[in-house]
Protein backbone atom coordinates (compact mmCIF):
# COMPACT_ATOMS: atom_id res chain seq x y z
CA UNK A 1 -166.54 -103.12 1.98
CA UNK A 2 -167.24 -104.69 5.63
CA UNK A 3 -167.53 -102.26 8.22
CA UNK A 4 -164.46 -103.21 10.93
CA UNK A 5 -165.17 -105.54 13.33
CA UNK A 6 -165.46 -104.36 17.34
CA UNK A 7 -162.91 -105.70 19.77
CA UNK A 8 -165.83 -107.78 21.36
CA UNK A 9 -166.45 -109.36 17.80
CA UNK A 10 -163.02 -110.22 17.17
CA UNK A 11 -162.23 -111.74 21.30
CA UNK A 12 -165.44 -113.59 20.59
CA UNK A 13 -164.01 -115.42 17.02
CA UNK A 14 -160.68 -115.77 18.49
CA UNK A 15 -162.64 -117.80 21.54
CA UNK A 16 -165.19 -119.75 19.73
CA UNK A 17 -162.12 -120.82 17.54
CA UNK A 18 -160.02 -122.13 20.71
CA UNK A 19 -163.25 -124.08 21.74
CA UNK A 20 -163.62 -125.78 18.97
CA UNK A 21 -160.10 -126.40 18.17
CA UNK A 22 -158.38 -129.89 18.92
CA UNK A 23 -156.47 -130.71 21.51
CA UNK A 24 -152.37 -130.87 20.14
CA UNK A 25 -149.50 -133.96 21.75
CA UNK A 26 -148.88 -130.86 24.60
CA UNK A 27 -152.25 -129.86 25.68
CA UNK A 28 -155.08 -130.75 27.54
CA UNK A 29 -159.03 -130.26 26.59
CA UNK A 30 -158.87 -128.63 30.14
CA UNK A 31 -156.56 -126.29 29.04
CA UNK A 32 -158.58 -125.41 25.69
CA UNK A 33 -161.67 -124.62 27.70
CA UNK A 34 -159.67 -122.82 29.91
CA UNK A 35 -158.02 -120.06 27.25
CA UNK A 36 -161.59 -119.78 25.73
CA UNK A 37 -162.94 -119.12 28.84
CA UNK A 38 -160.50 -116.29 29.38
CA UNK A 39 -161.43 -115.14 25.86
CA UNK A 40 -165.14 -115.03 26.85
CA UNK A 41 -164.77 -113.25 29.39
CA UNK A 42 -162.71 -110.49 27.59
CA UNK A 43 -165.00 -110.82 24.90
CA UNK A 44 -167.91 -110.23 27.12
CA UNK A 45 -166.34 -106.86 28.53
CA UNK A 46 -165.51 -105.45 25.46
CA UNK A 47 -169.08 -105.83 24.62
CA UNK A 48 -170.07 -104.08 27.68
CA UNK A 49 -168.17 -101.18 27.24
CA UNK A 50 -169.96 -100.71 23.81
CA UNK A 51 -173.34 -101.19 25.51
CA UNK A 52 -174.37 -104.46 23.45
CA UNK A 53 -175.08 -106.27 26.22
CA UNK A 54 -177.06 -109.04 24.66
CA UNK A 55 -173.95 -110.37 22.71
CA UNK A 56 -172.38 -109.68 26.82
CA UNK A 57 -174.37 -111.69 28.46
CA UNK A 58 -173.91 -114.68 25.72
CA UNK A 59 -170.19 -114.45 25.99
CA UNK A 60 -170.27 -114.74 29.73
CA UNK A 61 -172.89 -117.37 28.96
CA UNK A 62 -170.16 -119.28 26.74
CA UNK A 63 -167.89 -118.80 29.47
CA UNK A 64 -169.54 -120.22 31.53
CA UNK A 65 -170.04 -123.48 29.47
CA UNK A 66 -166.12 -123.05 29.27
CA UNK A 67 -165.88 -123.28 33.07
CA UNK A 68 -168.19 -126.15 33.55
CA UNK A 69 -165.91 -128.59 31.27
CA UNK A 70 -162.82 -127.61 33.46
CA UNK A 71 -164.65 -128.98 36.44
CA UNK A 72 -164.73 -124.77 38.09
CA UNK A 73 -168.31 -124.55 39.97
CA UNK A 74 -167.05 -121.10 41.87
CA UNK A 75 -166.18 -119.75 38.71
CA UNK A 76 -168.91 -121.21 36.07
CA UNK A 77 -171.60 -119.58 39.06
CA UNK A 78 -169.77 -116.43 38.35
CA UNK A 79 -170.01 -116.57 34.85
CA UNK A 80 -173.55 -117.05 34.73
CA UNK A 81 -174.24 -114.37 37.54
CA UNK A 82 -172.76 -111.74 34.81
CA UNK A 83 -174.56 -113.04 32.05
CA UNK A 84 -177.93 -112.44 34.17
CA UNK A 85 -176.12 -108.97 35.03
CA UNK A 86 -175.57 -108.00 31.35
CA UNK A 87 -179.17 -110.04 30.34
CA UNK A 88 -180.70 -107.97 33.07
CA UNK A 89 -180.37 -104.61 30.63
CA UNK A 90 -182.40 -105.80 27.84
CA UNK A 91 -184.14 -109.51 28.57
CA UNK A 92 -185.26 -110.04 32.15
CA UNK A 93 -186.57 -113.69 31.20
CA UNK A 94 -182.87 -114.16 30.10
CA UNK A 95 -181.29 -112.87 33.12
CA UNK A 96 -183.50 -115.59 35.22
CA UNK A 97 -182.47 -118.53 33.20
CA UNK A 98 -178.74 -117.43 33.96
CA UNK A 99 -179.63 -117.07 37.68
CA UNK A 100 -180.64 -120.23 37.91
CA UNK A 101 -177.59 -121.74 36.02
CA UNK A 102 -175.63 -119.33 38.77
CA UNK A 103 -177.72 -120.90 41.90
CA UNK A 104 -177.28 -124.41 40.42
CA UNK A 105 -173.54 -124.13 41.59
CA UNK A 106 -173.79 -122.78 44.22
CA UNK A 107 -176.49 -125.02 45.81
CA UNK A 108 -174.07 -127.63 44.85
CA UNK A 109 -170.88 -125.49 46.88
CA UNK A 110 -173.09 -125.62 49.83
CA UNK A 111 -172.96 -121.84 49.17
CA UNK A 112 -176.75 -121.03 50.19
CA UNK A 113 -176.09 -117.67 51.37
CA UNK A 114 -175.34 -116.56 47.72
CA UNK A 115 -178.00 -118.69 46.70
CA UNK A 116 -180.53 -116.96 48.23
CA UNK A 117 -179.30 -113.59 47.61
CA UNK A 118 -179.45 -114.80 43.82
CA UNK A 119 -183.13 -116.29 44.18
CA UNK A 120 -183.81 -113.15 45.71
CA UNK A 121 -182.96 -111.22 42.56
CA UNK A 122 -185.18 -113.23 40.47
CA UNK A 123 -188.00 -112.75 42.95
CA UNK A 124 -187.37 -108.99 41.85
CA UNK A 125 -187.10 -109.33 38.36
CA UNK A 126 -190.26 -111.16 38.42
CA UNK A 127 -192.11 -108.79 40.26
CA UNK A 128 -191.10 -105.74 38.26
CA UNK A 129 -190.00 -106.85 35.15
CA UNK A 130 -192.13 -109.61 34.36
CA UNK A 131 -195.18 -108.74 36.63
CA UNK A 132 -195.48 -112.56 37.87
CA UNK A 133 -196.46 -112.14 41.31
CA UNK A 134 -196.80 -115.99 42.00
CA UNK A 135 -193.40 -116.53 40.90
CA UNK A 136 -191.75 -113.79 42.74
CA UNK A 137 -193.65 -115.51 45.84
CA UNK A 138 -192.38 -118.53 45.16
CA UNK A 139 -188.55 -117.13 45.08
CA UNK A 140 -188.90 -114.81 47.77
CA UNK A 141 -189.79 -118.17 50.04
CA UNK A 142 -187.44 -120.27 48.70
CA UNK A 143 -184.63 -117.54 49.22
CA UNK A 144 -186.26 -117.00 52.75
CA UNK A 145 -185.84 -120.68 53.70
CA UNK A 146 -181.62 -120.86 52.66
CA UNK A 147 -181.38 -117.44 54.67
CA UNK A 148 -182.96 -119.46 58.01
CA UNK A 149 -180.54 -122.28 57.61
CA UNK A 150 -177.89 -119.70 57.38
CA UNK A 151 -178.93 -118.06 60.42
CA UNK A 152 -179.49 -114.82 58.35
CA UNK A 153 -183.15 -114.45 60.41
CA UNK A 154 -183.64 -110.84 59.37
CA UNK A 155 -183.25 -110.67 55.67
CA UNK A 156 -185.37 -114.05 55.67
CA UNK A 157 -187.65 -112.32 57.85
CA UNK A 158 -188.12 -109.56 54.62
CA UNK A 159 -188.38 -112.11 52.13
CA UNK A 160 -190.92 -114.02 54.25
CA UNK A 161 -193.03 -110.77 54.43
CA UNK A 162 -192.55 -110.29 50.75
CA UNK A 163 -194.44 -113.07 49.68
CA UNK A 164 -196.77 -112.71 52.14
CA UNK A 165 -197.85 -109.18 50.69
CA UNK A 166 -197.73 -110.90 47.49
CA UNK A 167 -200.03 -113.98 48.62
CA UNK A 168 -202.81 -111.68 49.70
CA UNK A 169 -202.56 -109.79 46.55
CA UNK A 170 -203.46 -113.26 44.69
CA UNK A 171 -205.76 -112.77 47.37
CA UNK A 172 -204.31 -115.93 48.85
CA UNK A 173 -205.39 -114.65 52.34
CA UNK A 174 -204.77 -118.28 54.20
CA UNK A 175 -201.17 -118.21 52.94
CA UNK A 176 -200.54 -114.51 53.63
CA UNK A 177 -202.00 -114.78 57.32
CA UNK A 178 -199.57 -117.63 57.97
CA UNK A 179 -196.44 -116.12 56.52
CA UNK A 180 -197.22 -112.32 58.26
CA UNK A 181 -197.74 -114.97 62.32
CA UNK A 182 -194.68 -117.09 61.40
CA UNK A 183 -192.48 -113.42 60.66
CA UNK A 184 -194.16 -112.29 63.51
CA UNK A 185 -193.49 -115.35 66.03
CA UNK A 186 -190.08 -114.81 65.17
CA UNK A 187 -189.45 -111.78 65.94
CA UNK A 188 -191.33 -111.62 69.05
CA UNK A 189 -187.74 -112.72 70.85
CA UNK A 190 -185.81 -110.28 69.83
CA UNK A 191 -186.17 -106.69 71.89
CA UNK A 192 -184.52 -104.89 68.33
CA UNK A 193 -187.32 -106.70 65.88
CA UNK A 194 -190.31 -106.85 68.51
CA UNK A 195 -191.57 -103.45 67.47
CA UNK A 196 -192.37 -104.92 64.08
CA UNK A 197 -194.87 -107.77 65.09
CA UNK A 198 -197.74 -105.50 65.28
CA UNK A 199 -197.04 -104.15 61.59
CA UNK A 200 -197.50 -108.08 60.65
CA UNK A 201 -200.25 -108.56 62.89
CA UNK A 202 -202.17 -105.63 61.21
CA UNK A 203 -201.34 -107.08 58.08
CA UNK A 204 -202.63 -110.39 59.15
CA UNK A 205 -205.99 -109.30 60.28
CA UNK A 206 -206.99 -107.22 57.05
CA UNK A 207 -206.42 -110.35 55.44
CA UNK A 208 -209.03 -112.30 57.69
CA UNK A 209 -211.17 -109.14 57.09
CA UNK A 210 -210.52 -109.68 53.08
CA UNK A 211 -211.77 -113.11 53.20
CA UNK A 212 -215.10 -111.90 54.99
CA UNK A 213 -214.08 -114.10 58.25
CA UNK A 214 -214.78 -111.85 60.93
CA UNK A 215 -214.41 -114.96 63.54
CA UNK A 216 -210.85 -115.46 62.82
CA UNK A 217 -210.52 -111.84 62.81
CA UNK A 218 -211.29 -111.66 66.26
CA UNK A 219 -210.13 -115.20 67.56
CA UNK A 220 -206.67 -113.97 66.03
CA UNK A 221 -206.52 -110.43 67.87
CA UNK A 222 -207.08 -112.70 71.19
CA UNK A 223 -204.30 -114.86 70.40
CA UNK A 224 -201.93 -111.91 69.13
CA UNK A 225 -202.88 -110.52 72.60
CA UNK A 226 -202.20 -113.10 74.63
CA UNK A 227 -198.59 -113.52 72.82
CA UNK A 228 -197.90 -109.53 73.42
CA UNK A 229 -199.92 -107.98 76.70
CA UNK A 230 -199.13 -104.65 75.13
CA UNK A 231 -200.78 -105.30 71.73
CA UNK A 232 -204.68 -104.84 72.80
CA UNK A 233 -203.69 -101.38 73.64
CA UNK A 234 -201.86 -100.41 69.95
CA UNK A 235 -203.57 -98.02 67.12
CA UNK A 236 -203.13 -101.37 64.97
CA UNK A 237 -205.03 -103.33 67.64
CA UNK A 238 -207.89 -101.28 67.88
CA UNK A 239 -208.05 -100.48 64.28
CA UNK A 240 -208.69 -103.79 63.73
CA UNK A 241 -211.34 -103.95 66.17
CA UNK A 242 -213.26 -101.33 64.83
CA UNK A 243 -212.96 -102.28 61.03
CA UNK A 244 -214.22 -105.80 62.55
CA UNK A 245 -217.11 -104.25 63.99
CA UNK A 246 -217.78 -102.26 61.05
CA UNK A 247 -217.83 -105.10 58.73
CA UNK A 248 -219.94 -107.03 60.82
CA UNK A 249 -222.56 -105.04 61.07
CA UNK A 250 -222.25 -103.96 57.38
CA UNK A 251 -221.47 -100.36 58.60
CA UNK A 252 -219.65 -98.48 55.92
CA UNK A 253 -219.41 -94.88 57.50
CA UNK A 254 -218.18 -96.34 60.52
CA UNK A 255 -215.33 -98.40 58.69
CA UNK A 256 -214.35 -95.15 56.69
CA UNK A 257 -214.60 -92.90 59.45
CA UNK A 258 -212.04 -95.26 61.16
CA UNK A 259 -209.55 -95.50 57.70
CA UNK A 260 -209.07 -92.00 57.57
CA UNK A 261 -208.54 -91.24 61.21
CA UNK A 262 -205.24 -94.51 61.15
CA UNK A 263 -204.66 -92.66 58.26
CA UNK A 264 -204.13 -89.05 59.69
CA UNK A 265 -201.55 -90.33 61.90
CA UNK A 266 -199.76 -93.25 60.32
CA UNK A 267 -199.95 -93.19 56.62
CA UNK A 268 -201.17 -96.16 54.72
CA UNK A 269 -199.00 -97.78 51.75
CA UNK A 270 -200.17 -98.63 48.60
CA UNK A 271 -200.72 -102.30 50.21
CA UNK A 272 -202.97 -101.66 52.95
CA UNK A 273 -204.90 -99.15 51.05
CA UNK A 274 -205.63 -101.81 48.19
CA UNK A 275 -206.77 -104.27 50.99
CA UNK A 276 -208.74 -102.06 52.48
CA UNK A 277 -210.66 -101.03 49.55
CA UNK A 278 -211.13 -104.63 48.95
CA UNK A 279 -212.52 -104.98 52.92
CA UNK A 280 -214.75 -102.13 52.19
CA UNK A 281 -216.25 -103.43 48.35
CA UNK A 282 -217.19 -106.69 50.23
CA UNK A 283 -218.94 -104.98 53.46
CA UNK A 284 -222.42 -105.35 51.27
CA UNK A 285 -222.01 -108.69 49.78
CA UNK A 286 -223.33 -111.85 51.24
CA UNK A 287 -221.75 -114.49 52.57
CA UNK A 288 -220.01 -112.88 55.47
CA UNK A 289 -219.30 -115.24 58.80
């Protein structure tokens, strides 16, 4: 004997059947999509509640399809955005295909706002789900740039920074130092995000350190200085000056000595004690300008 079906089971027959069924002298194939797209979506919650969110996330993904032959962009974007909400559970690759199904609709709404906030999410999911750090960069920028033409400065600020930790992680130190001025440049202007630049700054000079170019280490502290009089005087200024010295002169006591003393009064994050380890490998090694 079967074992009973589940309510999601049965919503999800009962839909497929309207989807495929013609269209009578009374109806429209509008109107068929419609009802199974209602029956998706009931479908889809019923599986939630039992936790199978697999067979979720493909209801709301059948939805979806629903919505896109009635011509419904807000709602098909919806759709998809809970199938990469129910995918998210138990397939992160799945939940990014729906994402971009979702941010394919709502590019097209003009609706870059939500866009981003959706390319955002996969920059997340690829970062620490799938451990792709050059995709997550490229999503975190792309989701940066609709936040600046939707005057959302701030959270594009974060995403900026985002891929600029992740650029000098793929130890691509050109890319990171131009992300970290261009955050920094922009908030400069503002007397609420100003505090900040010298965060980026720092950031920006252990990456010039990292690539063993001590001349644009210290061409780039004169220019941050002459952007911000009060930045020479900083801990993060003069940090950098003395790791700068320290590498150029190949002095590793000195560079250590100065690490643990930043250290004792502003604690270093997992990123800038990577980078710094990195700075302090290549003090030895040839090569340095």
């Amino acid at each position: 004997m079967a074992p009973p079906k589940s309510q999601g089971q049965t919503l999800l027959e009962k839909a497929d059947k309207k989807a495929n069924s013609s269209t009578g002298w009374f109806s429209s194939a509008s109107t068929k999509y419609e009802e199974a797209g209602d029956l998706y979506q009931q479908a889809a919650n019923a599986f939630k509640i039992d936790k199978e969110f697999k067979q979720a996330g493909d209801a709301h993904a059948r939805e979806a399809e629903c919505r896109e032959k009635c011509q419904e962009g807000n709602e098909a974007a919806n759709a998809w955005w809970n199938a990469a909400k129910a995918y998210k559970r138990i397939d992160p690759g799945l939940a990014v295909q729906a994402l971009a199904q979702t941010i394919t609709h709502l590019t097209k709404a003009g609706r870059f706002r939500q866009a981003a906030d959706r390319e955002k999410e996969i920059g997340q999911i690829y970062l620490q789900e799938l451990n792709d750090l050059r995709k997550a960069c490229e999503s975190y920028e792309r989701a940066a740039e609709w936040y600046t033409q939707e005057d959302a400065n701030a959270t594009a600020n974060a995403c900026y920074k985002d891929a600029a930790d992740l650029h000098a992680e793929l130890e691509d130190y050109p890319q990171a130092i131009a992300l970290y001025e261009q955050v920094a440049n922009g908030s400069l202007s503002s007397p609420l995000t100003k505090y900040s630049v010298k965060e980026y700054w720092l950031r920006a000079s252990l990456c010039a350190l990292a690539m063993k170019d001590i001349v644009t280490a210290k061409r780039n502290l004169s220019k941050y200085g002459s952007l911000d009089t009060t930045f020479p005087s900083t801990r993060e200024a003069k940090f950098v000056g003395i790791l700068a010295d320290a590498v150029e002169g190949g002095d590793v006591e000195t560079f250590t000595g100065a690490v643990f003393e930043f250290d004792q009064v502003t604690k270093l994050d997992n990123w800038k004690t990577s980078i710094l380890l990195k700075i302090k490998k290549g003090i030895d090694e040839e090569g340095i300008l």
